[in-house]
C-alpha atoms as a PDB file:
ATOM      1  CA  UNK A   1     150.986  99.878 100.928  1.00  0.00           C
ATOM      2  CA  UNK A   2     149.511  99.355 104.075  1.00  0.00           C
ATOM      3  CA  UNK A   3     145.710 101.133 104.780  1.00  0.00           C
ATOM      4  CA  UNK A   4     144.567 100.927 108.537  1.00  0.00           C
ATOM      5  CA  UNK A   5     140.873 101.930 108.624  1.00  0.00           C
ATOM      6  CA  UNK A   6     139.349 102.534 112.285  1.00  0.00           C
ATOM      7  CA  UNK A   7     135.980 101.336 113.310  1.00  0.00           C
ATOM      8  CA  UNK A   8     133.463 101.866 116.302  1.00  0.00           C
ATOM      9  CA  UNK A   9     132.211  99.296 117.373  1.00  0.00           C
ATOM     10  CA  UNK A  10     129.004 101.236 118.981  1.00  0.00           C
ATOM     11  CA  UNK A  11     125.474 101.987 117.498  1.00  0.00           C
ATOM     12  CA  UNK A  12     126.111 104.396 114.898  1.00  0.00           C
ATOM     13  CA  UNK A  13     122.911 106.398 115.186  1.00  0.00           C
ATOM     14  CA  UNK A  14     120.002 106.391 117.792  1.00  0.00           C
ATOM     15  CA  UNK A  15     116.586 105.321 117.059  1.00  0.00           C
ATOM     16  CA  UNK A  16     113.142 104.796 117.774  1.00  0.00           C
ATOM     17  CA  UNK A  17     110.875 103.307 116.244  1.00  0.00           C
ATOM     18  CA  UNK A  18     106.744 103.415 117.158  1.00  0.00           C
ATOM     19  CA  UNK A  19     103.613 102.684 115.766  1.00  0.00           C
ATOM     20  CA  UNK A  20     103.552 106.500 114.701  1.00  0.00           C
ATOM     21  CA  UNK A  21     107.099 107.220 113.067  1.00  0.00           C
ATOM     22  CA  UNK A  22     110.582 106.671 112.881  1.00  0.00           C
ATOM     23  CA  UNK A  23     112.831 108.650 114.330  1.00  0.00           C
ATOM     24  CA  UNK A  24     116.649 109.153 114.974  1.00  0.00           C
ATOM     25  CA  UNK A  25     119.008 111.014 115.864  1.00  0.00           C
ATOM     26  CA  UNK A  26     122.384 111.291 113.524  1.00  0.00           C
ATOM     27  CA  UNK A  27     125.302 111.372 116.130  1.00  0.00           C
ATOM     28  CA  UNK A  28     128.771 113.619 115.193  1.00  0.00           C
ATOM     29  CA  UNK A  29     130.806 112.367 112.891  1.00  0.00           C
ATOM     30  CA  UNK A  30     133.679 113.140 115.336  1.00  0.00           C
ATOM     31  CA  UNK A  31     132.560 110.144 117.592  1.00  0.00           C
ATOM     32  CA  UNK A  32     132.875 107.634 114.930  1.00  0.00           C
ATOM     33  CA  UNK A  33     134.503 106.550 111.314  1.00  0.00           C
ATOM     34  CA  UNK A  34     132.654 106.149 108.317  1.00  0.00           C
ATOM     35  CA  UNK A  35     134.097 105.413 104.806  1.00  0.00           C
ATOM     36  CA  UNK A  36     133.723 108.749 103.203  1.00  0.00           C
ATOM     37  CA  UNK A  37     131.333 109.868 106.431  1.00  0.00           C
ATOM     38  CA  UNK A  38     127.972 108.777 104.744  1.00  0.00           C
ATOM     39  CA  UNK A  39     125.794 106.450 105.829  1.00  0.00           C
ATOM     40  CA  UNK A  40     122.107 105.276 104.390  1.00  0.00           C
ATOM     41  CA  UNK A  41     118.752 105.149 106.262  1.00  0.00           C
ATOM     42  CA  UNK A  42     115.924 103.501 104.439  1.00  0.00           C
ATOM     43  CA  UNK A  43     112.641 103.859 105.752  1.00  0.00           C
ATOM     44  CA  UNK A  44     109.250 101.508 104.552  1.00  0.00           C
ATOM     45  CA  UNK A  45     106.224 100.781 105.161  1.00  0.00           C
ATOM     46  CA  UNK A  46     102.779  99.734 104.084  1.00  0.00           C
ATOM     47  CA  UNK A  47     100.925 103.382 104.286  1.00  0.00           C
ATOM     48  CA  UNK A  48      97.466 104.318 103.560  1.00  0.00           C
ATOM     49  CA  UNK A  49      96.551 105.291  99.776  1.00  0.00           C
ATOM     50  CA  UNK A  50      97.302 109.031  99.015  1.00  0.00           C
ATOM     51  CA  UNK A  51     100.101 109.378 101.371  1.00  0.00           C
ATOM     52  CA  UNK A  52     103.999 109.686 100.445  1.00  0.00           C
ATOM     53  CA  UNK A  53     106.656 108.742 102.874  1.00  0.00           C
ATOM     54  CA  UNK A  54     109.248 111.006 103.034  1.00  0.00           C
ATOM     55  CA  UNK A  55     112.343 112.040 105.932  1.00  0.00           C
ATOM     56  CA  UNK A  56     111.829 115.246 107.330  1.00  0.00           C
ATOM     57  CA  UNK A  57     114.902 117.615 109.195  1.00  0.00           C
ATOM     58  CA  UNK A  58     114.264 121.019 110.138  1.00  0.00           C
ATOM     59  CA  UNK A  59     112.227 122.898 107.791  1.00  0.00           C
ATOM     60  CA  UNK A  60     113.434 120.400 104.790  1.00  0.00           C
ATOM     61  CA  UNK A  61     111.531 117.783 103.254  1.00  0.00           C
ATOM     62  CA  UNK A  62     112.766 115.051 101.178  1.00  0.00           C
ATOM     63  CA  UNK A  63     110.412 112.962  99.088  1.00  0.00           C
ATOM     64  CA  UNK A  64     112.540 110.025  97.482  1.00  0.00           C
ATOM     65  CA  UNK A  65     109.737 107.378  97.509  1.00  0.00           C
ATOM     66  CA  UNK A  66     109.475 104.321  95.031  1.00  0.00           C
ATOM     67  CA  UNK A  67     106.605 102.042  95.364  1.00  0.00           C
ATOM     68  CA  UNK A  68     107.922  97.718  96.797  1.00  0.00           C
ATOM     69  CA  UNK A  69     106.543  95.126  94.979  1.00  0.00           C
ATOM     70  CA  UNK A  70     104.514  93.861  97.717  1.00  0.00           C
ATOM     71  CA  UNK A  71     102.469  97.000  98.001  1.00  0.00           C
ATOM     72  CA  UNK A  72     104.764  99.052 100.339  1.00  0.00           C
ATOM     73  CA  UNK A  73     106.243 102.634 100.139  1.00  0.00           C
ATOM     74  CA  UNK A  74     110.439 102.676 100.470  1.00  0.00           C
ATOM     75  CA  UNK A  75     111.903 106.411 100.347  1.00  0.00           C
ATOM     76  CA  UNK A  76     116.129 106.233 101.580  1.00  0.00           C
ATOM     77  CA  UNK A  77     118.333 109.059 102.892  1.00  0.00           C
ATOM     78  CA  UNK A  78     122.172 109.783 103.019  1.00  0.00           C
ATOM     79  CA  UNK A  79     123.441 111.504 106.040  1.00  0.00           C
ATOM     80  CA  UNK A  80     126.576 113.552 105.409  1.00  0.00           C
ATOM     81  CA  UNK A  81     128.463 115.902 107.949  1.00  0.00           C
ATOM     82  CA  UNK A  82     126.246 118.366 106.765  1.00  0.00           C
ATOM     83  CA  UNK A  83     123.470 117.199 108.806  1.00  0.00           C
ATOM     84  CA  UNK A  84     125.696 115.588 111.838  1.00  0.00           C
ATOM     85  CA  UNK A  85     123.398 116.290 115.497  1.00  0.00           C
ATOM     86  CA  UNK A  86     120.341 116.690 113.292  1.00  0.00           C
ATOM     87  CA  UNK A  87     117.060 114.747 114.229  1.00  0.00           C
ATOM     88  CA  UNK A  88     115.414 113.238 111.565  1.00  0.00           C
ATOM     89  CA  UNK A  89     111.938 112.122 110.776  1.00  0.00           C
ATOM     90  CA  UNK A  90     110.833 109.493 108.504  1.00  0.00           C
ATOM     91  CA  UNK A  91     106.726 110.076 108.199  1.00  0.00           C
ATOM     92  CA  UNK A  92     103.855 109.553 106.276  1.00  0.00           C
ATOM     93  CA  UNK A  93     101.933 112.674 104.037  1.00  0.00           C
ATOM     94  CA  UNK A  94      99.394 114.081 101.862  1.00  0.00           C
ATOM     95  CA  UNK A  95     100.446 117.535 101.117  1.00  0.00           C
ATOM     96  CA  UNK A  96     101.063 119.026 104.384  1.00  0.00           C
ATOM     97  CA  UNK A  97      99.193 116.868 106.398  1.00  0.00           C
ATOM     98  CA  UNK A  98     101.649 114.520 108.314  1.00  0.00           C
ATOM     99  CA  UNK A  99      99.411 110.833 109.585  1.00  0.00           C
ATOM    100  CA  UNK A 100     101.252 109.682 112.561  1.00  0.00           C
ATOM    101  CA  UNK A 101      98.737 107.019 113.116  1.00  0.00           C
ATOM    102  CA  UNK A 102     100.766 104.723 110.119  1.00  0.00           C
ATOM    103  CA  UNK A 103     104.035 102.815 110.996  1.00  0.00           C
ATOM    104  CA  UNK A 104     107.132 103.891 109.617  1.00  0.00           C
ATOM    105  CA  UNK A 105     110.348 101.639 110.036  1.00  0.00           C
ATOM    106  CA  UNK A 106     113.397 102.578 109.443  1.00  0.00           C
ATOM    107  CA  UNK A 107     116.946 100.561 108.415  1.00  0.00           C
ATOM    108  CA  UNK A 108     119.919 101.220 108.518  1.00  0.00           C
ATOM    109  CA  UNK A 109     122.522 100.480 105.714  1.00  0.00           C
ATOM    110  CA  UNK A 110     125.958  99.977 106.669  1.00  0.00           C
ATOM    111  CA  UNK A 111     129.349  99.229 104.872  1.00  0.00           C
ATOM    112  CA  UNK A 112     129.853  95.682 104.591  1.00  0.00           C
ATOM    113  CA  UNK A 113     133.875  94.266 104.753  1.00  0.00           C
ATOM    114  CA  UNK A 114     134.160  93.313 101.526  1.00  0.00           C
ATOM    115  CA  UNK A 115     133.556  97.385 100.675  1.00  0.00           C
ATOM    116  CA  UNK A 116     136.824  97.957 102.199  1.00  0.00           C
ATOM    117  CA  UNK A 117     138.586  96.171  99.742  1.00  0.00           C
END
């Protein structure tokens, strides 16, 4: 059986990231292949006490956050077609209070070859 698979070999998703937040952009799936059109963001940092980081899009919040060993704050997000166009914030919080004065970085996890197999 013979399996093709078709890759872009572009930036998958536009970001920026500054001393305040991280921020990107997820681009239409219709511009680019994924294996089963998901892809992973991460987003850490070190962040004042009190605060949880957590990706924001559109009126939704999503609080994932485990605390690193080092000290750090690590929340992760998977983009689906659902959200395709969407921009999405990864940001520091207490309650509704949003600090844009701590760093946020965010990573992005793609499929390595060896998932292909």
């Amino acid at each position: 059986m013979m399996v093709s698979f078709l890759f872009a070999a572009t930036i998958l998703c536009q970001f920026l990231v500054s001393p305040s937040a991280g921020v990107f952009t997820i681009v239409p799936v219709t511009q680019y292949v994924y294996v089963n059109d998901t892809v992973t963001f991460e987003c850490a940092g070190f962040i004042g006490t009190g605060f949880t980081l957590s990706f924001f899009y559109g009126t939704n919040v999503m609080e994932n956050e485990t605390d690193l060993p080092n000290g750090g704050k690590r929340t992760t997000f998977t983009a689906t077609s659902e959200v395709n166009g969407t921009d999405i914030f990864c940001l520091p919080r207490m309650g509704i209070m949003i600090n844009t004065s701590e760093a946020a970085y965010i990573y992005i996890q793609g499929i390595t070859i060896f998932d292909l197999f």
